[in-house]
N, C-alpha and C. Protein backbone atom coordinates (compact mmCIF):
# COMPACT_ATOMS: atom_id res chain seq x y z
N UNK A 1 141.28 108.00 -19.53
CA UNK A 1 141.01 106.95 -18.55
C UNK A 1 142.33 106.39 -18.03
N UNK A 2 142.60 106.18 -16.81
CA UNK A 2 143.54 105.56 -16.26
C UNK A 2 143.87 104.23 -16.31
N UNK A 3 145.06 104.01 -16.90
CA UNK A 3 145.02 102.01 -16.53
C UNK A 3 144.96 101.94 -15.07
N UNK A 4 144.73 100.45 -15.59
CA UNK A 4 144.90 100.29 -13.83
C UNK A 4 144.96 98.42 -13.82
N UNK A 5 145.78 97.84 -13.27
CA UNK A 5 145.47 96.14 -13.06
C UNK A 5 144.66 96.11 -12.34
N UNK A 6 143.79 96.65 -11.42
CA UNK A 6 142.64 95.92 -10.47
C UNK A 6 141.57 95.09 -11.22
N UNK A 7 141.10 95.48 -12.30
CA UNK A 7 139.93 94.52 -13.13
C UNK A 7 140.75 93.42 -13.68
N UNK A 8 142.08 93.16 -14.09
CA UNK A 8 142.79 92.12 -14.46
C UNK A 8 142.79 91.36 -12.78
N UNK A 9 143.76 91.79 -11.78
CA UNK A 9 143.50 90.92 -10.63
C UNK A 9 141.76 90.64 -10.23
N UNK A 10 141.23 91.19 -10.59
CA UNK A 10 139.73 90.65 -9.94
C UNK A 10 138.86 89.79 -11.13
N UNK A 11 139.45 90.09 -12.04
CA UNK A 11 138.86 88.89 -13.24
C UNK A 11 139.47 87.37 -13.44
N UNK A 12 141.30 87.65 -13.62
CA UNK A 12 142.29 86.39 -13.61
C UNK A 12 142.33 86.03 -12.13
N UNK A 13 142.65 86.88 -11.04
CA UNK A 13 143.31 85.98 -9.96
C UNK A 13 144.61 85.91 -10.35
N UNK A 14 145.03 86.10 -11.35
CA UNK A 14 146.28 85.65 -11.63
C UNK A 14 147.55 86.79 -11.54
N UNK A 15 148.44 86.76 -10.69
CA UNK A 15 149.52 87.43 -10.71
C UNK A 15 150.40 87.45 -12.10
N UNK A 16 150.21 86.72 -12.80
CA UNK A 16 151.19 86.14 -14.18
C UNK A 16 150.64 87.15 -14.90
N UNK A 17 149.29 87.36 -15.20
CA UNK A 17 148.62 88.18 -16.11
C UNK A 17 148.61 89.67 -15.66
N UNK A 18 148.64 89.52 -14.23
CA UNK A 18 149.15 91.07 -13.85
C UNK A 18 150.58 92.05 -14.39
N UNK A 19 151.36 90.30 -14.59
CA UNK A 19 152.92 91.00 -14.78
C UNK A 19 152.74 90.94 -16.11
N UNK A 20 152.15 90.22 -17.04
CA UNK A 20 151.99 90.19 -18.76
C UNK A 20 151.39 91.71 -19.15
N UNK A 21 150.53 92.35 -18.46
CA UNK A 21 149.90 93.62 -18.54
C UNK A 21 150.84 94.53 -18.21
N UNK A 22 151.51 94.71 -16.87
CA UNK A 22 152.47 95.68 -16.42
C UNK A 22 153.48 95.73 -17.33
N UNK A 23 154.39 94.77 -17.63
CA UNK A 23 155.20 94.64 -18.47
C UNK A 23 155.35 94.66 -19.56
N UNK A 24 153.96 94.88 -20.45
CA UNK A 24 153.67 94.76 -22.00
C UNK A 24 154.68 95.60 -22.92
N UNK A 25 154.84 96.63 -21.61
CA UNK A 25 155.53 97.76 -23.25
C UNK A 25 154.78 99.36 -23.38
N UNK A 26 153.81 98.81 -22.76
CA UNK A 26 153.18 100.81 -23.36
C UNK A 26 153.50 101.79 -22.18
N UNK A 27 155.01 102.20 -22.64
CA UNK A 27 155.17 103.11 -21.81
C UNK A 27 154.31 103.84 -20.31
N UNK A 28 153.38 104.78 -20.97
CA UNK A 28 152.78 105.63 -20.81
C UNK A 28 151.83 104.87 -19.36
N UNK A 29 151.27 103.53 -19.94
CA UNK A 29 150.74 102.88 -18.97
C UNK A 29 151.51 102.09 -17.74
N UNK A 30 152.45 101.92 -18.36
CA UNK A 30 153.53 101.10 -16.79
C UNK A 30 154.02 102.08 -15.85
N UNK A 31 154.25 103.82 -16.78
CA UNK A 31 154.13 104.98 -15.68
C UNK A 31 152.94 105.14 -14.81
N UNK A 32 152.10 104.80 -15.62
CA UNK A 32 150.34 104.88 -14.57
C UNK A 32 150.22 104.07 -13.30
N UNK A 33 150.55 102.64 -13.92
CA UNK A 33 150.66 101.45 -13.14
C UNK A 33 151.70 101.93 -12.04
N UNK A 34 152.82 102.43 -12.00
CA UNK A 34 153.75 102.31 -11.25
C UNK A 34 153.21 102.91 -10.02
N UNK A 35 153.12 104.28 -10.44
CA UNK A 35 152.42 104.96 -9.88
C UNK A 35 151.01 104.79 -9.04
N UNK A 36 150.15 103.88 -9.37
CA UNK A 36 149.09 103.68 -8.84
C UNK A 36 149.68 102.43 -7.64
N UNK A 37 150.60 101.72 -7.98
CA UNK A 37 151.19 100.40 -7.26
C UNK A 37 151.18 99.00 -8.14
N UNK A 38 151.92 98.62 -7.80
CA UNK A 38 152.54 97.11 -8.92
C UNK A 38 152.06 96.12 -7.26
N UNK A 39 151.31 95.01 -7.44
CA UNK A 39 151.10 94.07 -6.39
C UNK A 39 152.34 93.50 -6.03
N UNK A 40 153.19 93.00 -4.92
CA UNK A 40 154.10 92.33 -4.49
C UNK A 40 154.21 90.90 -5.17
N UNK A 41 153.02 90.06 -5.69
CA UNK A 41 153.34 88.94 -6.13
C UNK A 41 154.32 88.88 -7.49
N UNK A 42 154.25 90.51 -8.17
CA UNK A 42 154.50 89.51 -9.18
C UNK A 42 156.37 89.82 -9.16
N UNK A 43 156.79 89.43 -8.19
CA UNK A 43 157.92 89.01 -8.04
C UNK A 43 158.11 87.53 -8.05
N UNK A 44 156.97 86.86 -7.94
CA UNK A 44 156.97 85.48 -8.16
C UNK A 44 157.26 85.08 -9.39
N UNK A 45 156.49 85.79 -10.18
CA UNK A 45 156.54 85.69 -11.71
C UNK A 45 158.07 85.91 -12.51
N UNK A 46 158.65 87.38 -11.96
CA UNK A 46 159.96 87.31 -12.36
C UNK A 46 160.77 86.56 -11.88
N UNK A 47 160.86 85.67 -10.80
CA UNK A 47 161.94 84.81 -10.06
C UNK A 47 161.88 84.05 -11.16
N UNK A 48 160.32 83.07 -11.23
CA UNK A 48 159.76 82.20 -12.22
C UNK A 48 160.93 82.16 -13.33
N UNK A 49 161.03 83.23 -14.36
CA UNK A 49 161.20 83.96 -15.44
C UNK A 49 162.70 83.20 -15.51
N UNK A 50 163.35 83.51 -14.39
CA UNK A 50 164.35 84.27 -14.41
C UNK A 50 164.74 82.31 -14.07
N UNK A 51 164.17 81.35 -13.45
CA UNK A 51 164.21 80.47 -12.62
C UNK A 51 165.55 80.18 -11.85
N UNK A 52 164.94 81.24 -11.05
CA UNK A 52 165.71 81.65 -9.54
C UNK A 52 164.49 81.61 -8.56
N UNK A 53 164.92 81.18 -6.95
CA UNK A 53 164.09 81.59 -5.73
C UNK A 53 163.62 82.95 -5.66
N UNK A 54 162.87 83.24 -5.20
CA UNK A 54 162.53 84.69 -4.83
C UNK A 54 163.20 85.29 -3.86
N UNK A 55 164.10 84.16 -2.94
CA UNK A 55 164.87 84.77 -2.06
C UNK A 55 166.01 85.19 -2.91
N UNK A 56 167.03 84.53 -3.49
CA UNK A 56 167.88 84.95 -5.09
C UNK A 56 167.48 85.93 -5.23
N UNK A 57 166.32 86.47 -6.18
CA UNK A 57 166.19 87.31 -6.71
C UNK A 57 166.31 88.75 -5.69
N UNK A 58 165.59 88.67 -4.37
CA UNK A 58 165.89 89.38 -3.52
C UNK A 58 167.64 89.70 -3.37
N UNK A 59 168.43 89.11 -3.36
CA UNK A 59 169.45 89.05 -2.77
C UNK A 59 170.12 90.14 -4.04
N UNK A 60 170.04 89.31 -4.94
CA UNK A 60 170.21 90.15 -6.30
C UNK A 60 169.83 91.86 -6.72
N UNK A 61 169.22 91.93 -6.44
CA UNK A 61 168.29 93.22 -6.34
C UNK A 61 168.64 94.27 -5.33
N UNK A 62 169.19 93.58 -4.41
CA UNK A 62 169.06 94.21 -2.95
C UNK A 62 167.52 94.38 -2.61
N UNK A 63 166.58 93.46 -2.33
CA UNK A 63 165.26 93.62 -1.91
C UNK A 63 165.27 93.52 -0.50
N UNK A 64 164.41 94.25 0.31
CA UNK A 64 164.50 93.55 1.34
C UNK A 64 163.63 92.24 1.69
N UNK A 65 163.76 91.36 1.79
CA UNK A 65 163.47 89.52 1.51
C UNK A 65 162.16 89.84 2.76
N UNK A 66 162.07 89.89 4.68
CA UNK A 66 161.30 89.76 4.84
C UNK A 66 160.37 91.31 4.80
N UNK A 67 160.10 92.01 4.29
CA UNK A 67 159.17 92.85 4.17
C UNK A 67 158.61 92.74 2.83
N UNK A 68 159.38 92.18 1.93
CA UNK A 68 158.67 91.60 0.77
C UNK A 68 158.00 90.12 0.80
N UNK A 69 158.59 89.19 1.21
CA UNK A 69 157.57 88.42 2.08
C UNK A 69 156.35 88.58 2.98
N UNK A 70 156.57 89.81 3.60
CA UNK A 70 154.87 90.04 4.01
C UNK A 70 153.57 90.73 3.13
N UNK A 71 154.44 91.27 2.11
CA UNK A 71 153.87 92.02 1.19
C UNK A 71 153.07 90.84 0.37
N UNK A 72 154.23 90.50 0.03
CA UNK A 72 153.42 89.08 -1.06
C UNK A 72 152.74 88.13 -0.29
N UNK A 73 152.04 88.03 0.84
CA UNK A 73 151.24 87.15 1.63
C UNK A 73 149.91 88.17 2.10
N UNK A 74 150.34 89.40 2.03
CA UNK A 74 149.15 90.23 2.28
C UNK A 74 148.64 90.61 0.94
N UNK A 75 149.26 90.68 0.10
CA UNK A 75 149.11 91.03 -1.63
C UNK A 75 148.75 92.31 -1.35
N UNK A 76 149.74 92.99 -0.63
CA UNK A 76 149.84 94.39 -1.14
C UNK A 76 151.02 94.64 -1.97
N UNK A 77 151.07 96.00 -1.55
CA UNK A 77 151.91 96.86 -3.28
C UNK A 77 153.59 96.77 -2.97
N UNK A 78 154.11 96.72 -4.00
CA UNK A 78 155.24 97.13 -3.98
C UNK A 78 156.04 98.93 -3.68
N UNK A 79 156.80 98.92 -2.89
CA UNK A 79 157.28 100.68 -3.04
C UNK A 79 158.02 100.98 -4.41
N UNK A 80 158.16 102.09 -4.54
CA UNK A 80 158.46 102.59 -5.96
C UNK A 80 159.90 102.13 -6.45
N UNK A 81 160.66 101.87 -5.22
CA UNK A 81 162.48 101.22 -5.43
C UNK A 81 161.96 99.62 -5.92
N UNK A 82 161.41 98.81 -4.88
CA UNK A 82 160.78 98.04 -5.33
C UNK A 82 160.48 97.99 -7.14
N UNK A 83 159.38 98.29 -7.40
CA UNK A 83 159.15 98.46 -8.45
C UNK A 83 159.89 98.73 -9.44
N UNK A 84 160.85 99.50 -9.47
CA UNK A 84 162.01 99.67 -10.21
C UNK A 84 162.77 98.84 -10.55
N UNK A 85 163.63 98.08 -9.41
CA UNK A 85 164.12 97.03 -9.84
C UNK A 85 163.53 96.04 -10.28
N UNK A 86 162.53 95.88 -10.13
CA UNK A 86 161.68 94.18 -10.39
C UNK A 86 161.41 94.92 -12.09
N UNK A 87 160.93 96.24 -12.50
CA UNK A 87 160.39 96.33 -13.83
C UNK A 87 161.96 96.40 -14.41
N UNK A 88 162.92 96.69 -14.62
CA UNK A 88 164.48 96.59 -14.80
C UNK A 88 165.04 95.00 -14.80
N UNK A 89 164.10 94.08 -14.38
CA UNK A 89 164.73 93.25 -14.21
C UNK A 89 163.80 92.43 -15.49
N UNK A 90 162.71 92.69 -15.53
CA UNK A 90 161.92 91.99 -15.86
C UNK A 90 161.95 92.81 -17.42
N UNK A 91 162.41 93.96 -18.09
CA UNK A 91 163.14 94.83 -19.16
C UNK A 91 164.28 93.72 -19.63
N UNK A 92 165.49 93.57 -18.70
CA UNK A 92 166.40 93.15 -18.98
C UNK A 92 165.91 91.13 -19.71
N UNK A 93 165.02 90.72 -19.15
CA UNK A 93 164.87 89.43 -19.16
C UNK A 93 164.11 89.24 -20.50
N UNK A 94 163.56 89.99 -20.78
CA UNK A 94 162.71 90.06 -22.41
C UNK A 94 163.91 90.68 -22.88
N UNK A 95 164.90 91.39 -22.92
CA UNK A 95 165.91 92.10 -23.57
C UNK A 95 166.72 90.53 -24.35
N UNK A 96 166.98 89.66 -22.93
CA UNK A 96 167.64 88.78 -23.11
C UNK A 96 166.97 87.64 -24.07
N UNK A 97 165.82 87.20 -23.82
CA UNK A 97 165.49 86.45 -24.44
C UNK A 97 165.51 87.08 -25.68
N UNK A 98 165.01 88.35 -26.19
CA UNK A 98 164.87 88.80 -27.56
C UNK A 98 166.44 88.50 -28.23
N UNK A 99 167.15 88.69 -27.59
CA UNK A 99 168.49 88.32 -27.84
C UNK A 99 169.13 87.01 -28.58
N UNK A 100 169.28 86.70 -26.91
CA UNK A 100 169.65 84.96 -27.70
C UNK A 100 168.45 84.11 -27.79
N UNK A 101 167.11 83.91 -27.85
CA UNK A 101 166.06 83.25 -28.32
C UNK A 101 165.85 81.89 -28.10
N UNK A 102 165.88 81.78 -26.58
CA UNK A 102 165.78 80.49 -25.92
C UNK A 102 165.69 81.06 -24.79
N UNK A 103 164.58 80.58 -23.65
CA UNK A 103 164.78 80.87 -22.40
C UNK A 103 166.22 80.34 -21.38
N UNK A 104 166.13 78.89 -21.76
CA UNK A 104 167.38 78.49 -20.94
C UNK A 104 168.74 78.87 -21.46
N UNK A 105 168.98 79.43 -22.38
CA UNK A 105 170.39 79.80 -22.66
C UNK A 105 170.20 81.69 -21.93
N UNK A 106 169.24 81.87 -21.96
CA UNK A 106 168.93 83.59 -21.50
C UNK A 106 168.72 83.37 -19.80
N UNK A 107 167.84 82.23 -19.27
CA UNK A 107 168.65 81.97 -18.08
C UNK A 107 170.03 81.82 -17.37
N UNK A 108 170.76 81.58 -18.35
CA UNK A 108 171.96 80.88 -18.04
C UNK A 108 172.48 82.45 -18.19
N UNK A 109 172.63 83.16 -19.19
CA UNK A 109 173.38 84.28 -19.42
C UNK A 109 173.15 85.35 -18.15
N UNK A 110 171.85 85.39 -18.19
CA UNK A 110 171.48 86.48 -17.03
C UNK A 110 171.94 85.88 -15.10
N UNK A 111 172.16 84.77 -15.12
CA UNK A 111 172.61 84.06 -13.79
C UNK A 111 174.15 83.80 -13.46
N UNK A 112 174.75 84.12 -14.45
CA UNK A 112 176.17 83.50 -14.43
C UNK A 112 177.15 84.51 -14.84
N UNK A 113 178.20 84.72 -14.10
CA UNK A 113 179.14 85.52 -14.20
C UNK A 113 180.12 86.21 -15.55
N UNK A 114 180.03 87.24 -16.09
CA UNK A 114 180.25 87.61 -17.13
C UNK A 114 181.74 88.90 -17.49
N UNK A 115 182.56 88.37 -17.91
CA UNK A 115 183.59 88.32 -17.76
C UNK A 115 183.26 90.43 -18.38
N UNK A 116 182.34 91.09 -19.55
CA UNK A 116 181.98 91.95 -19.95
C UNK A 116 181.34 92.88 -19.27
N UNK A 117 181.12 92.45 -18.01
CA UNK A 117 180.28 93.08 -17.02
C UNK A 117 181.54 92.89 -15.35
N UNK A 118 182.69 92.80 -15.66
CA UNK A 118 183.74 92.62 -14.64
C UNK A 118 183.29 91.63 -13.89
N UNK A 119 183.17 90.60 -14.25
CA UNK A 119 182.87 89.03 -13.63
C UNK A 119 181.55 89.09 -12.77
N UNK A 120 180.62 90.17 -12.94
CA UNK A 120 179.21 89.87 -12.21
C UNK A 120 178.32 89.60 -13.11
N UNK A 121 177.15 88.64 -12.38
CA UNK A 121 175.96 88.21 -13.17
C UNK A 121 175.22 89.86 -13.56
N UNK A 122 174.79 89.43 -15.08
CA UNK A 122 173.79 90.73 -15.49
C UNK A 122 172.99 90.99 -14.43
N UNK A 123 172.58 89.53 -13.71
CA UNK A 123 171.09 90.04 -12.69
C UNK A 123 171.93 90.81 -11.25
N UNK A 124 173.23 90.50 -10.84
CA UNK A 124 173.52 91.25 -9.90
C UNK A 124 173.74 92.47 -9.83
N UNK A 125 173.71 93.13 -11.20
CA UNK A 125 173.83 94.43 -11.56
C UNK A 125 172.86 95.27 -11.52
N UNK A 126 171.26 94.54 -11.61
CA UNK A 126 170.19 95.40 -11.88
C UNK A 126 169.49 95.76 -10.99
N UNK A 127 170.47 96.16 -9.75
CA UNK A 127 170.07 96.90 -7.87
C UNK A 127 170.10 98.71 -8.57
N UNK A 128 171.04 99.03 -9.66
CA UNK A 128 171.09 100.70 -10.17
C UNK A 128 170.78 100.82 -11.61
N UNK A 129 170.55 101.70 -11.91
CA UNK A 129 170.20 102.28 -13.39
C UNK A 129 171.69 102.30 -13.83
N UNK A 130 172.90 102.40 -13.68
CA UNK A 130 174.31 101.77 -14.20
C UNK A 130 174.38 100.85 -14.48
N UNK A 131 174.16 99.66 -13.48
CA UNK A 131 173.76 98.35 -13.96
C UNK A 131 173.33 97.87 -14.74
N UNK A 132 171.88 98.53 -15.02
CA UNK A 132 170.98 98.23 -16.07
C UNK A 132 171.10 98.61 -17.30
N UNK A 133 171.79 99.55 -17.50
CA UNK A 133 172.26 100.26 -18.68
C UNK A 133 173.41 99.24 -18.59
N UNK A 134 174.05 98.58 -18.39
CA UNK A 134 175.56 98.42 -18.73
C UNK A 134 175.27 96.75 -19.00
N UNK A 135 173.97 96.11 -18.44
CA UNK A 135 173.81 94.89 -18.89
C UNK A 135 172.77 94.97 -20.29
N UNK A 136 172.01 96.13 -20.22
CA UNK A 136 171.77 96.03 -21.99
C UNK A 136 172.50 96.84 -22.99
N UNK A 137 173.06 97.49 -22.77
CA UNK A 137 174.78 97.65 -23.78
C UNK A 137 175.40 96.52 -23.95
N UNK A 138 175.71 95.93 -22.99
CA UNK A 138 176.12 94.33 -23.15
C UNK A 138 175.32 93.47 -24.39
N UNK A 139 173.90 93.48 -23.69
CA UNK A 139 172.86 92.79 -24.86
C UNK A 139 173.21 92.96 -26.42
N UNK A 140 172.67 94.74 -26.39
CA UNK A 140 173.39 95.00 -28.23
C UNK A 140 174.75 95.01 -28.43
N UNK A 141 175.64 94.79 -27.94
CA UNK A 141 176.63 94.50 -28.41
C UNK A 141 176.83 92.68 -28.96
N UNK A 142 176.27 92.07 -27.89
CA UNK A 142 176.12 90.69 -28.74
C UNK A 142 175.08 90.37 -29.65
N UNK A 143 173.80 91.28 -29.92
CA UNK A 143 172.92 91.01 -30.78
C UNK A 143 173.52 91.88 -32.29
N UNK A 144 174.60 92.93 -31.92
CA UNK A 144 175.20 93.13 -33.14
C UNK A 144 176.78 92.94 -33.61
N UNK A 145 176.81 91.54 -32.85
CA UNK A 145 177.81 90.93 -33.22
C UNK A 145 179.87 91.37 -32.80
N UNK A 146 179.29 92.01 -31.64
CA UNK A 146 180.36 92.74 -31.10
C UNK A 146 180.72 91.90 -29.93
N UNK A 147 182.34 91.73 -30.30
CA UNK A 147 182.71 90.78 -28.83
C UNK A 147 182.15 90.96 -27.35
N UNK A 148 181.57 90.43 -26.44
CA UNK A 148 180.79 91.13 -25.80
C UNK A 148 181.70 90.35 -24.16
């Protein structure tokens, strides 16, 4: 059987619970999901997360701001680049919190310029799969106690 979020959006309404499902972790199913389409809202949810604007987070990402704005007002899907970065971002942000174990200090880390990452924010990095790899190498190196 295929996952799928449509019975979660038509039961919750809720974009939050869309991204709690997409994002859970079971591999196998966030390939399904991806594939079938991730809704545009729940970029709301990661801005939320992250507590940044959604325009921020756009900027960050390299999103394009108004075609994702029409998306998320029509509540259609995200494209697969799309999707990538927002699930990379939203990887990295549970990475972080699992980390240092406070949202606002994992806000602060992921927003602010990092001398280990050549003076860019973790989140300005997570537009490539270099990026993203190089801001959670970063992560285990401070969760195992390595100057970071």
């Amino acid at each position: 059987m295929a996952y799928s979020i449509k019975p979660i959006i038509e039961e919750t309404g809720s974009s939050a619970d869309v991204a709690k499902t997409l994002f859970a972790g079971d591999t196998s199913a966030i390939i399904d999901e991806m594939r079938s389409g991730t809704p545009a809202s729940v970029i709301r949810d990661v801005a939320n997360r992250f507590g940044i604007t959604q325009d921020s987070l756009f900027v960050h990402l390299r999103l394009p701001r108004n075609t994702l704005r029409e998306r998320i007002s029509k509540n259609a899907l995200l494209s697969s680049t799309e999707q990538d970065r927002i699930y990379r971002a939203d990887r990295v942000w549970k990475r972080t919190l699992d980390v240092l174990e406070d949202e606002n200090s994992a806000r602060r880390w992921i927003t602010r310029s990092n001398r280990a990452l050549g003076g860019e924010s973790p989140l300005s990095l997570l537009d490539t799969e270099v990026g993203y790899e190089l801001v959670m190498d970063t992560l285990g190196r401070i969760e195992h106690g390595v100057v970071a």
